[in-house]
Structures are given as C-alpha cells and as structure tokens.
Protein backbone atom coordinates (compact mmCIF):
# COMPACT_ATOMS: atom_id res chain seq x y z
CA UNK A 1 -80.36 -110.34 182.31
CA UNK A 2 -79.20 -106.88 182.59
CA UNK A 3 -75.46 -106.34 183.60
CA UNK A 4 -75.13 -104.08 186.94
CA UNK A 5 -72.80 -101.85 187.13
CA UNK A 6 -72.13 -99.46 190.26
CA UNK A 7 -70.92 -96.31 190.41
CA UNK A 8 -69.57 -94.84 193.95
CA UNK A 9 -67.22 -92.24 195.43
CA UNK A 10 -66.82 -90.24 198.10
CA UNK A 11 -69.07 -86.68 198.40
CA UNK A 12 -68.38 -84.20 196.37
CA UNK A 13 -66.04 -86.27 193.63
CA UNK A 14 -68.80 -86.19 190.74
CA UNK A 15 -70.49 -89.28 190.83
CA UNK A 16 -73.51 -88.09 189.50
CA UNK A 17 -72.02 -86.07 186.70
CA UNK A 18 -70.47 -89.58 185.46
CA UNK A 19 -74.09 -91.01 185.84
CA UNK A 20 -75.48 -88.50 183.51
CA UNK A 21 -73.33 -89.82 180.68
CA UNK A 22 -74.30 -92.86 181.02
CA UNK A 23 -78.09 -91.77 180.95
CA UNK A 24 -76.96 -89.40 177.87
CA UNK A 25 -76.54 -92.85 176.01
CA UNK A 26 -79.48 -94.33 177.24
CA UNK A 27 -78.75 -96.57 179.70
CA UNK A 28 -80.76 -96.61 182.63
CA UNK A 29 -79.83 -95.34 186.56
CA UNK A 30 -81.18 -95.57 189.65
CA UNK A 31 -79.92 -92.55 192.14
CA UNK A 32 -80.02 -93.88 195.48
CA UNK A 33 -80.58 -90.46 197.14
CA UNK A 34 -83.45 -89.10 194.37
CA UNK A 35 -85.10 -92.86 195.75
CA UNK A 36 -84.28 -91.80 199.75
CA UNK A 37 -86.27 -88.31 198.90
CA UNK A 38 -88.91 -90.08 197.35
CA UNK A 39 -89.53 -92.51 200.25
CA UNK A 40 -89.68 -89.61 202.11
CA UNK A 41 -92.27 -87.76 200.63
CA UNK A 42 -95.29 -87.09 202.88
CA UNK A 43 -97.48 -90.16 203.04
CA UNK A 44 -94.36 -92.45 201.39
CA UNK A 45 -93.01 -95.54 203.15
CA UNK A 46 -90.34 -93.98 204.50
CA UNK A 47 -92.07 -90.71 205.60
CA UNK A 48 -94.60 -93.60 207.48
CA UNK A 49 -91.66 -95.73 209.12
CA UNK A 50 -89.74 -92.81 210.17
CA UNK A 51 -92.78 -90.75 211.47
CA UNK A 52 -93.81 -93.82 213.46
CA UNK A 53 -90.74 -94.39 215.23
CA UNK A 54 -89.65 -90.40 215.31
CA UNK A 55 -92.63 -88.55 216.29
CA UNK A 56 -90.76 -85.44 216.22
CA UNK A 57 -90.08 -85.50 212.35
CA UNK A 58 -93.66 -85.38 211.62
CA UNK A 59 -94.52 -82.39 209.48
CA UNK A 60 -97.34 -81.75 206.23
CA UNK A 61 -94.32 -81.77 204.05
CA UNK A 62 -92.12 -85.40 204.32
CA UNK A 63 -88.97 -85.88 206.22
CA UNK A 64 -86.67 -82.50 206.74
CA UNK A 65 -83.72 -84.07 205.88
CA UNK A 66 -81.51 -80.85 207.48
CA UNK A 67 -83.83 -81.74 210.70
CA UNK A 68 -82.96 -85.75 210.31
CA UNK A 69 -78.98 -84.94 210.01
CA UNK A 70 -79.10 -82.84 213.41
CA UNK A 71 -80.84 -85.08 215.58
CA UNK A 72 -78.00 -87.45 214.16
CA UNK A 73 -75.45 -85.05 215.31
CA UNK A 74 -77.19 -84.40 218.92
CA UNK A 75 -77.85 -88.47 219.09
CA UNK A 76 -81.25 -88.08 219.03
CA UNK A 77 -81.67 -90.96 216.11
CA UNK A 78 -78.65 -93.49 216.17
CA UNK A 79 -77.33 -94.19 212.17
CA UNK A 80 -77.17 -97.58 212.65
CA UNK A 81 -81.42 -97.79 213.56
CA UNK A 82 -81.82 -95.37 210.28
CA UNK A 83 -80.07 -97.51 208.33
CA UNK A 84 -81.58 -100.48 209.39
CA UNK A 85 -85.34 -98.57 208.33
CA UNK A 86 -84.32 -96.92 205.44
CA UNK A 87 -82.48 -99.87 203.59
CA UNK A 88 -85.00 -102.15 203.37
CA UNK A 89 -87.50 -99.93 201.85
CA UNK A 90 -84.56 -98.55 199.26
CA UNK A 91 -83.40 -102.51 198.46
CA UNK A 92 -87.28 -103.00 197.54
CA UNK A 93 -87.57 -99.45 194.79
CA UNK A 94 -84.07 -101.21 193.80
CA UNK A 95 -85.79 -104.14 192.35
CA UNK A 96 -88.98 -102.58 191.04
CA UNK A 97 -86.11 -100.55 188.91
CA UNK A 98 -84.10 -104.03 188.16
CA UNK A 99 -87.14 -105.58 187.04
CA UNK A 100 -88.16 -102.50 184.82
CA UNK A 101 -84.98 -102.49 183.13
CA UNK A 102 -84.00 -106.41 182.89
CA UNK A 103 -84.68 -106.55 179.09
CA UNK A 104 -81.72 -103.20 178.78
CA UNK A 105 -77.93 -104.47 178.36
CA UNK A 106 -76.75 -102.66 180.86
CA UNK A 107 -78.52 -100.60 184.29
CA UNK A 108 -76.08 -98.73 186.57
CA UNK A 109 -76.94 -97.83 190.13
CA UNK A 110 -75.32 -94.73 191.74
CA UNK A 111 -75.00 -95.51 195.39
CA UNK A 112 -72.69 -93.13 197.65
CA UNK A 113 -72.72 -95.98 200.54
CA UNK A 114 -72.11 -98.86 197.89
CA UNK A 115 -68.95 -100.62 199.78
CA UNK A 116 -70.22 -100.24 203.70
CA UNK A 117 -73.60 -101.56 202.40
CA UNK A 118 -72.18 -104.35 200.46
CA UNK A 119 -73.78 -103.22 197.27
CA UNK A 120 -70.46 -104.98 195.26
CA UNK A 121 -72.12 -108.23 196.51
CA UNK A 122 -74.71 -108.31 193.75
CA UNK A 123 -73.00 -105.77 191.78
CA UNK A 124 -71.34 -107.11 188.29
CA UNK A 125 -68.83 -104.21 188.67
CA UNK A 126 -67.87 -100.93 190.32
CA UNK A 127 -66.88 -97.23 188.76
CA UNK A 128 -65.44 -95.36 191.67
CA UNK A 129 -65.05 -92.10 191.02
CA UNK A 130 -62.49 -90.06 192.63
CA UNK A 131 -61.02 -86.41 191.62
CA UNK A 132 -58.54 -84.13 193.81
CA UNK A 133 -59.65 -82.42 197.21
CA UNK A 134 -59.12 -79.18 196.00
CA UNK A 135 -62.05 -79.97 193.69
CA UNK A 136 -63.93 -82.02 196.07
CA UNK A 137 -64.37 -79.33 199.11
CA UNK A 138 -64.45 -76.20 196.09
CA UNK A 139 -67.76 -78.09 194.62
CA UNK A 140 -69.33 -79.10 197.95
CA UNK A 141 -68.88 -75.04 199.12
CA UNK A 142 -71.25 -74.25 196.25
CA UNK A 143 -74.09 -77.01 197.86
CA UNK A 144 -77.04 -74.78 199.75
CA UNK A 145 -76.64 -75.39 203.53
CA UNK A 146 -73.61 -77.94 203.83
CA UNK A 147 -71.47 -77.22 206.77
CA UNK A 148 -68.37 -78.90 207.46
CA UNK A 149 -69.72 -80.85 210.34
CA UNK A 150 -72.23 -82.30 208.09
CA UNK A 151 -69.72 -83.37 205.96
CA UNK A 152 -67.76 -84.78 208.94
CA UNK A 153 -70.77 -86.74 209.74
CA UNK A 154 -71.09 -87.69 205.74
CA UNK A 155 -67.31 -88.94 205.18
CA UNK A 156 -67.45 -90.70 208.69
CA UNK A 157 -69.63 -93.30 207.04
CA UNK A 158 -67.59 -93.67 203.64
CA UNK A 159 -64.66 -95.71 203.53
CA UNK A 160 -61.78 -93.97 202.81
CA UNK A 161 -60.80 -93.16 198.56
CA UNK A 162 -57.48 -95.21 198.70
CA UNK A 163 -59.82 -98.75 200.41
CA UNK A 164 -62.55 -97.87 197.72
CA UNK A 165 -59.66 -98.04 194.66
CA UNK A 166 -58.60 -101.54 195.52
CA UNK A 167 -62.11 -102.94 195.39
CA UNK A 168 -63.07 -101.03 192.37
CA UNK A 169 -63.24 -102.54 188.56
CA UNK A 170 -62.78 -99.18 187.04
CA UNK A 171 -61.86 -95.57 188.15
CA UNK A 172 -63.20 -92.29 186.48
CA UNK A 173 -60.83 -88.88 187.83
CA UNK A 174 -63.44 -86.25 187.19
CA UNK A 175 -60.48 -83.25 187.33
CA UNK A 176 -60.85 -84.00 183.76
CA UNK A 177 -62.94 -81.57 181.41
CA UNK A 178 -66.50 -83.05 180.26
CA UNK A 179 -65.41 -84.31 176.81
CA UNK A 180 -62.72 -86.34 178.56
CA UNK A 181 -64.63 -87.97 181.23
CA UNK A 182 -67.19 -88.73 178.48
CA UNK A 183 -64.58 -90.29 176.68
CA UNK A 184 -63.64 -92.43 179.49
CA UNK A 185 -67.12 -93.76 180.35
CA UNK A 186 -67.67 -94.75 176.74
CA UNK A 187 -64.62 -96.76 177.38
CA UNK A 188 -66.30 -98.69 180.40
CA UNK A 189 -69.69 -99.12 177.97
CA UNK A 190 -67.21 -100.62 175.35
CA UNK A 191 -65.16 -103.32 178.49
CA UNK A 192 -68.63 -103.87 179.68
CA UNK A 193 -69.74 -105.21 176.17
CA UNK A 194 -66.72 -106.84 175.31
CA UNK A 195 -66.68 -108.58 178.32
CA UNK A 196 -63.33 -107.00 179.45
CA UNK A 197 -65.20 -105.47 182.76
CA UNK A 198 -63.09 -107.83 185.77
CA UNK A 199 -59.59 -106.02 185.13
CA UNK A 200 -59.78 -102.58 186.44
CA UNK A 201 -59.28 -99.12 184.25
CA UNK A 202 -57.79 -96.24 186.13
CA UNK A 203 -57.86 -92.73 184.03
C-alpha cells in the first residue's frame, strides 16, 4: 500500500512547483485542479452534472470556468451546492489514480482545499507550503485574468497559513531558490522512507 502524502497551501505559494520535484523523481501526483478541468471537459461528468443543474453554463466547449467564478460572485450558483457536485466526481478520479499507483512507495496528491475538505483524514501526511506575500501576490499578478476579487473569493475558502502550519507534518518556504527547495523535498522522500514522517519539518 502506497503511502499518501498531501501537499497544500494557500494560492499563489508554489504548491505545484514543489509537486514537480516530486514527479522529477518519479513519484506519482494527482493535481486536483488538472482533474476539476478534466471533469469539465465537454461531454465529461462534470460538464454533464453542472450543465444539468446550470443551464446557463452550457456551451460546445466544457465549463467556462471565468463564467462559473462570476455567477459565484453575483450568487447565481451557491459554493456550498458546487462543492457538493464537484467532490464526489473528483473523490471517484482520486481512486482510479490510488488504485493505479498502489504498487509505487509513495503517491502525493496536490489539493489547494485539502484541510476544509478533510483530505488529512485519509492522508498519511501533509507538506504545506507557504512562502512570503510579497512573493505570493508578485506571482499571482503574472496569472492571465486573476483579479483581486477573484482572489478574495479564492482565499475566503482557505483556511488561513498560520491554522494550516499547526496541522501540517512538514513545511516547504518556496522564497528559497530551486536547488534549495529541491533539497528540502528530498528530505521529506528520505522521513517518508525512514519512517520519520509524524514529527513535522519546517525549512
């Protein structure tokens, strides 16, 4: 049985940048937002489920996810009845990937919403990854589109850094250059093996 290990953090902090090095040694991740854009594909289960219950979203393409976040913002589609769609069909591409992968050592999952969906449940550990604001809004002012009321909406539904350190088994500060973050998650890959992964690492 594989051993699962999240990795989290708030928008903007690096977490899939971490995820990569992981991947660069061959360990397998599922990215819960490249599965949400899958689902939403024209014809996909999600494109289906949200189509059928929002008309309006219905286009030759899949799910406008620009459209999706402003009928959030007008109220037109509650978060909570999104959530309670979209989950379910992400929890069941979740274990397709868990039983692809049960023969590797290790799979990571990178899940933004990992805490407030009680991911750490069935998780065997957590990598939060944090780095300085100054960093975080500098790298989310290079995304294409992203407004700061989107990003409102987006940290609304994180818990905040500080609650996400105390629950975490190991912490990654991306303000680091590449080699040292590397450096760090080879560390984590070496607890993990060893069996040192319950007492958390900060860097």
């Amino acid at each position: 049985m594989s051993f699962k290990l999240g990795i989290t953090g708030l928008i903007g902090m690096g977490k899939t940048t971490v995820a990569s090095l992981f991947q660069k040694y061959n360990v397998p991740v599922w990215n819960a937002d490249e599965n949400v854009h899958r689902i939403y594909q024209k014809g996909a289960s999600g494109y289906e489920a949200l189509t059928n219950k929002f008309p309006k979203l219905s286009n030759d393409f899949g799910i406008n996810r620009d459209q999706l976040t402003q009928m959030i913002l007008k109220n037109e589609i509650s978060f909570d009845i999104l959530e309670a769609i979209v989950h379910p069909l992400l929890s069941r591409e979740r274990e397709k990937f868990i039983l692809r992968n049960d023969h590797r050592p290790l799979i990571v999952f990178e899940i933004p919403l990992l805490f407030e969906t009680k991911a750490d449940l069935w998780l065997d550990a957590v990598l939060l990854v944090t780095c300085s604001k100054t960093n975080q809004i500098s790298r989310l002012k290079k995304r294409t589109g992203f407004t700061k009321r989107k990003l409102d909406l987006l940290m609304s539904k994180q818990q905040k850094n500080t609650t996400q350190k105390e629950k975490a088994t190991f912490v990654v500060n991306t303000d680091k250059t590449l080699n040292e973050i590397e450096k760090e998650v080879k560390k984590i890959m070496l607890a993990i093996e060893d069996g040192s992964n319950g007492k958390r690492s900060s860097s």
